[in-house]
PDB file of N, CA and C in Angstrom:
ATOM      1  N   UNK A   1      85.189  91.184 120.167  1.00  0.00           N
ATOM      2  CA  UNK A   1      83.753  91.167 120.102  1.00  0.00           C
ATOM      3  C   UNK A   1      83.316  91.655 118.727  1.00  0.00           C
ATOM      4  N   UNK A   2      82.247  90.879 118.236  1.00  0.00           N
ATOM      5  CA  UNK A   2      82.014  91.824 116.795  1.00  0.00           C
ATOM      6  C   UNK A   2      81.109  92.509 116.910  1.00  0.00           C
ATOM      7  N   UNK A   3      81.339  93.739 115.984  1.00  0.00           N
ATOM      8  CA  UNK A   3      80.906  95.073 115.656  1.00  0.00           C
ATOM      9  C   UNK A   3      80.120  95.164 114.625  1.00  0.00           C
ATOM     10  N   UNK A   4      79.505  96.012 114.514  1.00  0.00           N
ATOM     11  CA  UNK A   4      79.182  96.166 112.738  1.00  0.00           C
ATOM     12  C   UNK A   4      78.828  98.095 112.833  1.00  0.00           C
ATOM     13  N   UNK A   5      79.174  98.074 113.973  1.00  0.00           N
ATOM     14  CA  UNK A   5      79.127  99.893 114.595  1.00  0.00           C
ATOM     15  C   UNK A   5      80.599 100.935 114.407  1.00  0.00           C
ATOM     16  N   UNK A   6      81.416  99.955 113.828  1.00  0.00           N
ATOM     17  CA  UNK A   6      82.946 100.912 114.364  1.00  0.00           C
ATOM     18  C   UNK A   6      83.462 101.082 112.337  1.00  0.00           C
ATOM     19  N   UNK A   7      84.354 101.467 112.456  1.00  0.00           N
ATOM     20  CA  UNK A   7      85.213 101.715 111.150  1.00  0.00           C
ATOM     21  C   UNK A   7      86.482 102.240 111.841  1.00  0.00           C
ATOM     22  N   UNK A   8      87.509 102.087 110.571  1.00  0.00           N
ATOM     23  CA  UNK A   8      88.590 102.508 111.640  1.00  0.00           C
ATOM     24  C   UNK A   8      89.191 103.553 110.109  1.00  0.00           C
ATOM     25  N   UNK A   9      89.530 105.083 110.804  1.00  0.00           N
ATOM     26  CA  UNK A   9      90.017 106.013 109.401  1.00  0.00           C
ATOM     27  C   UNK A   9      91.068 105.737 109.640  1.00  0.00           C
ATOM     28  N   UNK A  10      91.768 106.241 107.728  1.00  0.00           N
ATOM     29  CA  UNK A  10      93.523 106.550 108.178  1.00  0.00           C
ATOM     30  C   UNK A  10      93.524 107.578 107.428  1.00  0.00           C
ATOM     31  N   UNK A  11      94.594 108.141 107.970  1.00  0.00           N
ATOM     32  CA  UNK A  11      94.677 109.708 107.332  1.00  0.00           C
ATOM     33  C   UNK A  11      96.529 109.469 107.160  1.00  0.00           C
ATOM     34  N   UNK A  12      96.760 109.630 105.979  1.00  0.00           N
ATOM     35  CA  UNK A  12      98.448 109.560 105.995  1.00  0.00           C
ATOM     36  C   UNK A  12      98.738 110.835 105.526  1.00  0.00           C
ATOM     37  N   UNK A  13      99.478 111.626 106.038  1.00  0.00           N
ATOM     38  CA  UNK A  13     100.402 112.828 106.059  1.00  0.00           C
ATOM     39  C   UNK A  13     101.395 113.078 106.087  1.00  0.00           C
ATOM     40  N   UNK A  14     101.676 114.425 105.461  1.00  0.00           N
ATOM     41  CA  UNK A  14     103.952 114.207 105.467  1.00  0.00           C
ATOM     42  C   UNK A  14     103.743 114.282 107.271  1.00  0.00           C
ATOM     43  N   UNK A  15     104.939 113.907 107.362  1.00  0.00           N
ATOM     44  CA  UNK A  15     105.455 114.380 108.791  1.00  0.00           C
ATOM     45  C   UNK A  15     105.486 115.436 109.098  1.00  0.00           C
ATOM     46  N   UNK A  16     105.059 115.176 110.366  1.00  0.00           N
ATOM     47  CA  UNK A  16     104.759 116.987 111.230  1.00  0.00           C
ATOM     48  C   UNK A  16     103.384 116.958 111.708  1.00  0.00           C
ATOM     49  N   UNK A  17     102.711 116.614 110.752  1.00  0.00           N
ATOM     50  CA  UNK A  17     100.996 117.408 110.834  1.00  0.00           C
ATOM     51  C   UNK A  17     100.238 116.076 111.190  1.00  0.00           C
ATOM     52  N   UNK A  18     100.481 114.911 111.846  1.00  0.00           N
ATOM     53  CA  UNK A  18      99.792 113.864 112.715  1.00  0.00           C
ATOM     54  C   UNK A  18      98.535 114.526 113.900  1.00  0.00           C
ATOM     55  N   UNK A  19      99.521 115.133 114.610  1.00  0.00           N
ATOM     56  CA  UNK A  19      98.653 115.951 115.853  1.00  0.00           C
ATOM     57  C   UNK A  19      97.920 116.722 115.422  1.00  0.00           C
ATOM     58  N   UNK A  20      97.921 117.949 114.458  1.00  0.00           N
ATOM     59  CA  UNK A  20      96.741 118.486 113.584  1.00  0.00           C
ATOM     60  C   UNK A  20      95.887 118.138 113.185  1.00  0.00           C
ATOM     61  N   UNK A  21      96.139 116.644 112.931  1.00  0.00           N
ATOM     62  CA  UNK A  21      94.758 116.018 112.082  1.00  0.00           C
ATOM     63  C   UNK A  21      94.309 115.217 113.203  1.00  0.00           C
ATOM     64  N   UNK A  22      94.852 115.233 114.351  1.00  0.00           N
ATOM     65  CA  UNK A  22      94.296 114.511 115.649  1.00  0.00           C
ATOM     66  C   UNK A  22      93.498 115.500 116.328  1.00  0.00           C
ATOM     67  N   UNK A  23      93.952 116.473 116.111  1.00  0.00           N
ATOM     68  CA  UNK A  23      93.049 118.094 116.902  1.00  0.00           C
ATOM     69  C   UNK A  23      91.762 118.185 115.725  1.00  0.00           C
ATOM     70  N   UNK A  24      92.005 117.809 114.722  1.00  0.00           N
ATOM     71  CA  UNK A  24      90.731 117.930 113.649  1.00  0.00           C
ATOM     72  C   UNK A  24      89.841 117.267 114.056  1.00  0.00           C
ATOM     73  N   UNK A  25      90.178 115.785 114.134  1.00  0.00           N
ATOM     74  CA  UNK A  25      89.169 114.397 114.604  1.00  0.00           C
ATOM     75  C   UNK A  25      88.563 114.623 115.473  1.00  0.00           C
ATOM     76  N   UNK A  26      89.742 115.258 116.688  1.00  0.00           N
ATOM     77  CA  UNK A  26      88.924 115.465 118.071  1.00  0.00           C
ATOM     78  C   UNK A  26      87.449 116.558 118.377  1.00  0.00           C
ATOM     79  N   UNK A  27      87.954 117.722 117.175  1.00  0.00           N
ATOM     80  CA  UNK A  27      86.760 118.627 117.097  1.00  0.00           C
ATOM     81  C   UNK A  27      85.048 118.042 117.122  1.00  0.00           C
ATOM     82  N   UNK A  28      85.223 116.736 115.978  1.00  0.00           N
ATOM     83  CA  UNK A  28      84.717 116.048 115.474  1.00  0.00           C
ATOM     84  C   UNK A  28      83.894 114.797 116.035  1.00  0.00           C
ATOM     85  N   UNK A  29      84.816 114.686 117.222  1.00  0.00           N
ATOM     86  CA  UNK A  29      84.011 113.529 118.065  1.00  0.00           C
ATOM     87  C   UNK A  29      85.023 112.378 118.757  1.00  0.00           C
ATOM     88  N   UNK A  30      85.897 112.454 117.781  1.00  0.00           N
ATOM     89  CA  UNK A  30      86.675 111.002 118.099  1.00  0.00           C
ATOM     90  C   UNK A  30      87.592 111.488 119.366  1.00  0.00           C
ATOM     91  N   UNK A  31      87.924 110.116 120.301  1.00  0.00           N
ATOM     92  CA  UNK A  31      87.999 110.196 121.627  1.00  0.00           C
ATOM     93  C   UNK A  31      89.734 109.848 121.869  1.00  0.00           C
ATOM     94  N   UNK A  32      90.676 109.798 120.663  1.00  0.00           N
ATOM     95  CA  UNK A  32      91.626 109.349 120.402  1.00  0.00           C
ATOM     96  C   UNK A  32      92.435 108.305 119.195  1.00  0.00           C
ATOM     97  N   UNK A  33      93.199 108.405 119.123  1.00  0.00           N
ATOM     98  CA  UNK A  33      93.964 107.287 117.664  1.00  0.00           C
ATOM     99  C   UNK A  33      95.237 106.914 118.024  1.00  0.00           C
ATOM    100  N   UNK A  34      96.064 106.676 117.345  1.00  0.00           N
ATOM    101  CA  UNK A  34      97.643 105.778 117.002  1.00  0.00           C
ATOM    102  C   UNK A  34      98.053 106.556 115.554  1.00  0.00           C
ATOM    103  N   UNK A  35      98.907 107.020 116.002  1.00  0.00           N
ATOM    104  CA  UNK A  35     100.326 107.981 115.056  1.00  0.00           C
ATOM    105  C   UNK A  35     101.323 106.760 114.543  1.00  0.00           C
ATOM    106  N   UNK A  36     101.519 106.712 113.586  1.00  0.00           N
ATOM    107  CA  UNK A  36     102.647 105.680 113.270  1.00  0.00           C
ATOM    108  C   UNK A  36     103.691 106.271 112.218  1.00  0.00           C
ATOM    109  N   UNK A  37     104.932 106.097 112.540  1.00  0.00           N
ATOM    110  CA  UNK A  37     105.878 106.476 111.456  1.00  0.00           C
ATOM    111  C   UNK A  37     105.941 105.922 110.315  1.00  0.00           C
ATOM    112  N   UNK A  38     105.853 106.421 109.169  1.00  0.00           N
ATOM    113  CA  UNK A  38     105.995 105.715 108.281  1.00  0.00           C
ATOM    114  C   UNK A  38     106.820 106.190 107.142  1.00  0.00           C
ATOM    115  N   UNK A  39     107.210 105.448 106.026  1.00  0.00           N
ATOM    116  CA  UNK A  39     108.255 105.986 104.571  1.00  0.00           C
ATOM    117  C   UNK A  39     107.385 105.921 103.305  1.00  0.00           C
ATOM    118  N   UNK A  40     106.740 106.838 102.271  1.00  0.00           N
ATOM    119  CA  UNK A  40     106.283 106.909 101.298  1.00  0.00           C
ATOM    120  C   UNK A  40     107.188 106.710 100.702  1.00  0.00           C
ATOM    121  N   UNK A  41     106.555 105.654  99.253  1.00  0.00           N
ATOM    122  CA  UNK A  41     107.645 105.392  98.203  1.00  0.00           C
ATOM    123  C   UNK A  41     106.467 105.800  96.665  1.00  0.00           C
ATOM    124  N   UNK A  42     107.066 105.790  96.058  1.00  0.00           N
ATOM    125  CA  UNK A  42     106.811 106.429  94.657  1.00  0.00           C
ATOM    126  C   UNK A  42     107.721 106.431  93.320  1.00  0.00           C
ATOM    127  N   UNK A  43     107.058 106.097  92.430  1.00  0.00           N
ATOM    128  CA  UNK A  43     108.311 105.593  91.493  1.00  0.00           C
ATOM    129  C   UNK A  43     107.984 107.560  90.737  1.00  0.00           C
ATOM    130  N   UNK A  44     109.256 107.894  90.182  1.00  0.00           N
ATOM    131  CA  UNK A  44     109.095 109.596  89.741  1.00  0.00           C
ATOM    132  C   UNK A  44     108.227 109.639  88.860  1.00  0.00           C
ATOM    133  N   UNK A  45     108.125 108.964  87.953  1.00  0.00           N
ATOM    134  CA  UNK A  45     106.974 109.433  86.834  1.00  0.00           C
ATOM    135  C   UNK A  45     105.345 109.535  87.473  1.00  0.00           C
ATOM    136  N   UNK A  46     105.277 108.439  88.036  1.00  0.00           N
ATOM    137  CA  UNK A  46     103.970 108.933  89.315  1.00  0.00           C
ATOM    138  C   UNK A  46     103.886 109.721  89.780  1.00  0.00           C
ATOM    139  N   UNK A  47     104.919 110.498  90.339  1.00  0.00           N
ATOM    140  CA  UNK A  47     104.759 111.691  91.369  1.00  0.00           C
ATOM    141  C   UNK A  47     104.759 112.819  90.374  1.00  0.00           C
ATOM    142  N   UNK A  48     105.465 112.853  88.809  1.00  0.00           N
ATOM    143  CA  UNK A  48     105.297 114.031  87.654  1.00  0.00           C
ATOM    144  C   UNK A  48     103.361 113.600  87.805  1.00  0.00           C
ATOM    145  N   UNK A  49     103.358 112.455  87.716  1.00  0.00           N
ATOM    146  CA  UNK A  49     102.131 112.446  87.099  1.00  0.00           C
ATOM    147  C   UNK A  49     101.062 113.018  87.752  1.00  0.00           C
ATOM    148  N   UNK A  50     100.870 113.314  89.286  1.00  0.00           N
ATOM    149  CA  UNK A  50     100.094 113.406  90.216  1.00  0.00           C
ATOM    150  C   UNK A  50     100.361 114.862  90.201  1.00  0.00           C
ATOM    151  N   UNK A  51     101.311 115.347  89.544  1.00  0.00           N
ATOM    152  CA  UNK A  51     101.396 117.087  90.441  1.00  0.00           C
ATOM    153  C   UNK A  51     102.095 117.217  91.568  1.00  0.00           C
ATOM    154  N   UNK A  52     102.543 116.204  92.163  1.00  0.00           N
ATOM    155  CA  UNK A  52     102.761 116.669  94.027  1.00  0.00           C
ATOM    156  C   UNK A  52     103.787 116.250  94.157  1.00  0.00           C
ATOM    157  N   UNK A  53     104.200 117.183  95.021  1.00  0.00           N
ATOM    158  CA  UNK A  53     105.830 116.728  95.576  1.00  0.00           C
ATOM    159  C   UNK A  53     105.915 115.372  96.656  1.00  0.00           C
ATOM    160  N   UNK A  54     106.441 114.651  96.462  1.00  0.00           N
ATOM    161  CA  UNK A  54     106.476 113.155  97.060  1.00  0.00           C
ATOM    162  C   UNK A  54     107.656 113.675  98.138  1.00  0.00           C
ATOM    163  N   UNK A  55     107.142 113.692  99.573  1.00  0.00           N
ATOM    164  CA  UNK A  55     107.389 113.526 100.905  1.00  0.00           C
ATOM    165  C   UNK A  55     107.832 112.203 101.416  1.00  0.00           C
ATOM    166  N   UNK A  56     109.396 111.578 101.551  1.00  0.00           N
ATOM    167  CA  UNK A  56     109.252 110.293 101.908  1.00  0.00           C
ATOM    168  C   UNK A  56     108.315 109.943 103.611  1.00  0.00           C
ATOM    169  N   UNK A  57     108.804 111.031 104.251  1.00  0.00           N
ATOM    170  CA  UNK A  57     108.538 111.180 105.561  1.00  0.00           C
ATOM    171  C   UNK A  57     106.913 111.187 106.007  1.00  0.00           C
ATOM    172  N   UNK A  58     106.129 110.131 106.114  1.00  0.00           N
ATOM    173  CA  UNK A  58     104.478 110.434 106.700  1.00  0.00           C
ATOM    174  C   UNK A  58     105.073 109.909 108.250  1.00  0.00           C
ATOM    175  N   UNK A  59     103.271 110.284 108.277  1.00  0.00           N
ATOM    176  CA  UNK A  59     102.741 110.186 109.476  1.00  0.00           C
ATOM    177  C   UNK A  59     101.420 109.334 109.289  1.00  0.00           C
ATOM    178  N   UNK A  60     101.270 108.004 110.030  1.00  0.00           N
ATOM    179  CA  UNK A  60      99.751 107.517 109.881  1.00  0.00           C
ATOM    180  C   UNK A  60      98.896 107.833 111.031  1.00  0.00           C
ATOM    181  N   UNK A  61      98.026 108.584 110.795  1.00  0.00           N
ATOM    182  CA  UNK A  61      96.744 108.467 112.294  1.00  0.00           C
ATOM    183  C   UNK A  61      95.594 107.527 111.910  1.00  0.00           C
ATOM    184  N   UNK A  62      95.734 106.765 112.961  1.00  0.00           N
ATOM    185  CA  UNK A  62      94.591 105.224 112.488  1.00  0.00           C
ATOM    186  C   UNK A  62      93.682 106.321 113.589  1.00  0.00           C
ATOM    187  N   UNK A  63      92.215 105.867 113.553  1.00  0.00           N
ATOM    188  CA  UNK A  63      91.225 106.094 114.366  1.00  0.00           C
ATOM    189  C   UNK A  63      89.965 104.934 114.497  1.00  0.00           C
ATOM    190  N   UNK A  64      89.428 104.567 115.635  1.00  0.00           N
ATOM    191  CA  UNK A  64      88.548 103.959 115.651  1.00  0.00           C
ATOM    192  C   UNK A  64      87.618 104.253 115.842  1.00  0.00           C
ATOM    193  N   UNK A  65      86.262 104.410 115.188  1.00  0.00           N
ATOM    194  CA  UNK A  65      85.276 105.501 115.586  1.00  0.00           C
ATOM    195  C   UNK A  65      83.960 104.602 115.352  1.00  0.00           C
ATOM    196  N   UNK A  66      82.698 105.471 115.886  1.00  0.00           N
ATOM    197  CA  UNK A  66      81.793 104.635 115.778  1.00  0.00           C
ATOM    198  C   UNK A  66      81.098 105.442 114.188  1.00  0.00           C
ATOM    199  N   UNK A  67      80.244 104.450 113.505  1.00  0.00           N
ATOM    200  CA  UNK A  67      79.729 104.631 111.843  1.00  0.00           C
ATOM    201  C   UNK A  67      79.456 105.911 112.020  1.00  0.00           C
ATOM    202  N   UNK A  68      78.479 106.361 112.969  1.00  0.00           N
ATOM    203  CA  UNK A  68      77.807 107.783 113.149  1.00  0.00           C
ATOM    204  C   UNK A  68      78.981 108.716 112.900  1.00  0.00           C
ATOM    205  N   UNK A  69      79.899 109.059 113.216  1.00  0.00           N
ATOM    206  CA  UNK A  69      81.012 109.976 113.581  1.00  0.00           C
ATOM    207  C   UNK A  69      81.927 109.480 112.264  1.00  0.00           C
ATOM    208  N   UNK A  70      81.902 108.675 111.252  1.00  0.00           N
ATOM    209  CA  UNK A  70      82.610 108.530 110.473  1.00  0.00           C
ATOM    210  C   UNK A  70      82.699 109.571 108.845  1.00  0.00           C
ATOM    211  N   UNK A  71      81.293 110.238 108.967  1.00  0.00           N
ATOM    212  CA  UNK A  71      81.370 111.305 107.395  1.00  0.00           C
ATOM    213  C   UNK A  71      82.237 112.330 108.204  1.00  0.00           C
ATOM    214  N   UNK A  72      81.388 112.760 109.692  1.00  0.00           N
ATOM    215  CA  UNK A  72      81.801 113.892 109.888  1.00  0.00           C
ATOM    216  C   UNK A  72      83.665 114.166 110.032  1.00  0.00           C
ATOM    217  N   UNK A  73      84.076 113.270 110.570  1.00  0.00           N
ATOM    218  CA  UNK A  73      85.714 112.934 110.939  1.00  0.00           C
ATOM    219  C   UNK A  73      86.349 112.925 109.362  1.00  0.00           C
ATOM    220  N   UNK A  74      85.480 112.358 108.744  1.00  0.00           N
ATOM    221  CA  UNK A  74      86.601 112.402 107.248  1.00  0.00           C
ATOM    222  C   UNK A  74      86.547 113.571 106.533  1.00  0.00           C
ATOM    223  N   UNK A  75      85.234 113.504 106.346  1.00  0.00           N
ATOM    224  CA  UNK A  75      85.688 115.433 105.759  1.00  0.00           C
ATOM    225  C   UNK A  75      85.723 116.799 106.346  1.00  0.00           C
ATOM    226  N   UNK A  76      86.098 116.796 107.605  1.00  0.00           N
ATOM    227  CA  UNK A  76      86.846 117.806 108.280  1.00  0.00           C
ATOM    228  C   UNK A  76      88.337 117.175 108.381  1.00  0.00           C
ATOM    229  N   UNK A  77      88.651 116.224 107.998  1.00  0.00           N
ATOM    230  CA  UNK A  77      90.159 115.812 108.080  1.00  0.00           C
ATOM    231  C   UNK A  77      90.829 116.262 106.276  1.00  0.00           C
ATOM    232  N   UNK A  78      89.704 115.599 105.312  1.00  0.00           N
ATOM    233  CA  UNK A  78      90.014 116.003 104.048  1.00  0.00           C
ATOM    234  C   UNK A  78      90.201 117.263 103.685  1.00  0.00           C
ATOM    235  N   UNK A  79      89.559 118.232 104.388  1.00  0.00           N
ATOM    236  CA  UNK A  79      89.557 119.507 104.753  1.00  0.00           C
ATOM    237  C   UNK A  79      90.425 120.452 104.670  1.00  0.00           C
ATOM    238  N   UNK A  80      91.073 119.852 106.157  1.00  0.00           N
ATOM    239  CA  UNK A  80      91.552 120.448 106.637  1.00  0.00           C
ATOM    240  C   UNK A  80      93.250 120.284 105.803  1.00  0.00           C
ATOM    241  N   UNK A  81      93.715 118.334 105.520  1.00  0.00           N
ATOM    242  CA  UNK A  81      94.696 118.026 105.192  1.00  0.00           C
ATOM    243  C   UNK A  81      95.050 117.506 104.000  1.00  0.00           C
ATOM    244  N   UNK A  82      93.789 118.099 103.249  1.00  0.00           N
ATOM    245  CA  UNK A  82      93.938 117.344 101.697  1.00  0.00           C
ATOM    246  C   UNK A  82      95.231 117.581 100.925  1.00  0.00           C
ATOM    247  N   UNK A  83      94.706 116.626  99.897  1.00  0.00           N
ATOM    248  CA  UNK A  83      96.329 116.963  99.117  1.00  0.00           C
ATOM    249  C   UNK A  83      96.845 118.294  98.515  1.00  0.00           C
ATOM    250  N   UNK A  84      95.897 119.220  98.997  1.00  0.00           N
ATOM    251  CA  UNK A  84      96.368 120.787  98.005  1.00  0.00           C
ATOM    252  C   UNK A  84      96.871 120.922  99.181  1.00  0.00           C
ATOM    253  N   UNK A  85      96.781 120.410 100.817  1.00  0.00           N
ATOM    254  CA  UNK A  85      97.346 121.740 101.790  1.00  0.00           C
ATOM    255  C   UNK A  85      99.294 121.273 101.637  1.00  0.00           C
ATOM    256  N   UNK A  86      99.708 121.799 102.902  1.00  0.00           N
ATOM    257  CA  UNK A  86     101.151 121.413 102.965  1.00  0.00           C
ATOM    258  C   UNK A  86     100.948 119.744 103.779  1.00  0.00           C
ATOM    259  N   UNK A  87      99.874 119.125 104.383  1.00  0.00           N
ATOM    260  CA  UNK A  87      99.997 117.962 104.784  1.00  0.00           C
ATOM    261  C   UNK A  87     100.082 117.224 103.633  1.00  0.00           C
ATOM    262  N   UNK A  88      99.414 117.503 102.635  1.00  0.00           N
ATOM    263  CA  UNK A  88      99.296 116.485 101.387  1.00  0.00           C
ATOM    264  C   UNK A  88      98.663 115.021 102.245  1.00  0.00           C
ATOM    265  N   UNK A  89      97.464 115.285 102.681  1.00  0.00           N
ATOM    266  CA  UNK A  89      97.019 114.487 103.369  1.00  0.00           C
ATOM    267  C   UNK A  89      95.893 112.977 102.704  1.00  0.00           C
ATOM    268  N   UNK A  90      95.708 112.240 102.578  1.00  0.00           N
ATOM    269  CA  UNK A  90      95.195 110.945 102.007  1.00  0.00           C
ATOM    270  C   UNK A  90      94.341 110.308 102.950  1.00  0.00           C
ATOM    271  N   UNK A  91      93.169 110.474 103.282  1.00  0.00           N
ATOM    272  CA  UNK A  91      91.957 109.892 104.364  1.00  0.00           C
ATOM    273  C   UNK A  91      91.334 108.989 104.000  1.00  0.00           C
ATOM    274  N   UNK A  92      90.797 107.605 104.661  1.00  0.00           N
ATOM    275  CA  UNK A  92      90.061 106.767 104.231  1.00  0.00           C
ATOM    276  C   UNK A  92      89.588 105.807 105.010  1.00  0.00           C
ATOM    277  N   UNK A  93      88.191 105.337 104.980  1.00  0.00           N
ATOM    278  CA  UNK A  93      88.226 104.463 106.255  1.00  0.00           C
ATOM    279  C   UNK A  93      87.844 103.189 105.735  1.00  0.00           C
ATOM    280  N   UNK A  94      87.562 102.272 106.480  1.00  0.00           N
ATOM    281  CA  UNK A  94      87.937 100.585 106.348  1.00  0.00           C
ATOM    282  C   UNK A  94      86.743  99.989 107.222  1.00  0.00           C
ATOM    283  N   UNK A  95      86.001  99.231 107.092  1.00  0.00           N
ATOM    284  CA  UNK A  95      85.286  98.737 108.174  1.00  0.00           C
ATOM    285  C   UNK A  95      85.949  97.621 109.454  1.00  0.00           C
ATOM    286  N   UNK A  96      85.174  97.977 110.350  1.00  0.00           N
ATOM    287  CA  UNK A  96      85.983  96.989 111.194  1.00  0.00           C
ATOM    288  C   UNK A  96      85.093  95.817 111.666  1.00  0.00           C
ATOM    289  N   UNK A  97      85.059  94.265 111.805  1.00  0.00           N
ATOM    290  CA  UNK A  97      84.559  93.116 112.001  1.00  0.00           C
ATOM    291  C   UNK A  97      85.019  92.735 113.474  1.00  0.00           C
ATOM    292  N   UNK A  98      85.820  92.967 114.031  1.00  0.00           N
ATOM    293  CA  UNK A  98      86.008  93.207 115.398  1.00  0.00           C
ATOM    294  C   UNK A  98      86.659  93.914 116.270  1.00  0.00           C
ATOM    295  N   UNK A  99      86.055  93.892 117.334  1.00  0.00           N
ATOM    296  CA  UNK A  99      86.662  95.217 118.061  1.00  0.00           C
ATOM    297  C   UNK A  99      86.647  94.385 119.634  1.00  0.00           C
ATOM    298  N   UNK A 100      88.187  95.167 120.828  1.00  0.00           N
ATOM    299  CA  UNK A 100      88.414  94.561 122.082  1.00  0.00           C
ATOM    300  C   UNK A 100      89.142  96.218 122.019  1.00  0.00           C
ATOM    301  N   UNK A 101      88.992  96.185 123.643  1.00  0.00           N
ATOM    302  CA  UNK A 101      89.737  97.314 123.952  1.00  0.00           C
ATOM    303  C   UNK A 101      89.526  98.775 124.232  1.00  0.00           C
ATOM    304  N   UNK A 102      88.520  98.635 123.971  1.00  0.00           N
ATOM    305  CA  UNK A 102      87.545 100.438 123.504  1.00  0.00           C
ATOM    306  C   UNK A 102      86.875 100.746 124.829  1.00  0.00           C
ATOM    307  N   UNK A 103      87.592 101.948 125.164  1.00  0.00           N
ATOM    308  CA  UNK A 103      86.995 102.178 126.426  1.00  0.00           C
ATOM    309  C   UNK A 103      85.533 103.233 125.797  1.00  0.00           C
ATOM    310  N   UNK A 104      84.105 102.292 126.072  1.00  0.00           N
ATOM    311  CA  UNK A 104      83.407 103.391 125.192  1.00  0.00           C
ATOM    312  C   UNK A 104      82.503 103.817 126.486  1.00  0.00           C
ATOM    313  N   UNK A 105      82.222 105.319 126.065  1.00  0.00           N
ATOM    314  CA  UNK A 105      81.382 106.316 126.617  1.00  0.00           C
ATOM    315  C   UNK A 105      80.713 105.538 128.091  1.00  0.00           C
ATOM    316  N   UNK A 106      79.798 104.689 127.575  1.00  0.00           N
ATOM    317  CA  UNK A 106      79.270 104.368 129.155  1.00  0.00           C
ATOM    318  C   UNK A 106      80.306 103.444 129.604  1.00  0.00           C
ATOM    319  N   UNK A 107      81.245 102.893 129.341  1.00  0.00           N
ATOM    320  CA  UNK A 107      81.488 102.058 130.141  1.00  0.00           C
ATOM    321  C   UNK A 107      82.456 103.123 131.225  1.00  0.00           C
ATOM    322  N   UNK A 108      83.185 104.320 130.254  1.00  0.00           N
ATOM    323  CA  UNK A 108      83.938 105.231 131.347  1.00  0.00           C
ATOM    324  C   UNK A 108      83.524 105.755 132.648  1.00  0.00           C
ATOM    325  N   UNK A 109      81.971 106.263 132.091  1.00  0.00           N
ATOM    326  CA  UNK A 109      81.240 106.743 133.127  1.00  0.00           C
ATOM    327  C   UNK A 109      80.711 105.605 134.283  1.00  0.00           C
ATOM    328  N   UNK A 110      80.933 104.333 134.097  1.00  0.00           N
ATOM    329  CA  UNK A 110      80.368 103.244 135.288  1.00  0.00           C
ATOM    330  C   UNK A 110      81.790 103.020 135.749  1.00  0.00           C
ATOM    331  N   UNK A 111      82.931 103.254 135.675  1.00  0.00           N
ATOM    332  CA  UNK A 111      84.029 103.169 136.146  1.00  0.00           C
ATOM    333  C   UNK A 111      84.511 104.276 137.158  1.00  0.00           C
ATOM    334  N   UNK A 112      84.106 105.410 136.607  1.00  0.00           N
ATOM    335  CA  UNK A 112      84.611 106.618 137.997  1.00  0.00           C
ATOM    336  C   UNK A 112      83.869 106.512 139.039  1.00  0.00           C
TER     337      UNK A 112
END
């Protein structure tokens, strides 16, 4: 169905700290996401160049959220997992053009 209400964040993190930044979101509003394993690559002079120690090991948390809930979710995630903490965390969201699947707010409540 199309949207023009949703965005979807990603927050990529070393491994470990997925669920942290899922307990962040949740503070925040969002009702759930998708953790995905993933391998950072980096050529070395990039990573001299950036300052930061290059983690092959992330973590992706996708989220689907509605526009309203989208400043607040990113910068309590940037926050919390930016690149100075130990997540070395990278947030950003994307718009989304369609959406299936979303169990949203009223429809939960006409179901119980």
């Amino acid at each position: 169905m199309k949207t023009e209400n949703h965005e979807v964040i990603i927050a990529i993190v070393n491994a470990g700290y997925a669920d942290e930044a899922m307990d962040v979101a949740r503070e925040q509003g969002a009702r759930g996401g998708t953790i995905l394993h993933a391998r950072g690559v980096a050529r070395e002079k990039e990573a001299a160049f950036f300052g930061i120690t290059i983690h092959a090991d992330k973590e992706l948390l996708m989220l689907v959220v509605e526009k309203e809930q989208r400043d607040g979710i990113l910068n309590a995630l940037y926050k919390a997992m930016g690149m100075e903490k130990q997540s070395q965390g990278i947030v950003f969201s994307l718009p989304v053009s369609d959406v299936a699947g979303l169990a949203l707010p009223t429809q939960q409540t006409n179901q119980e």
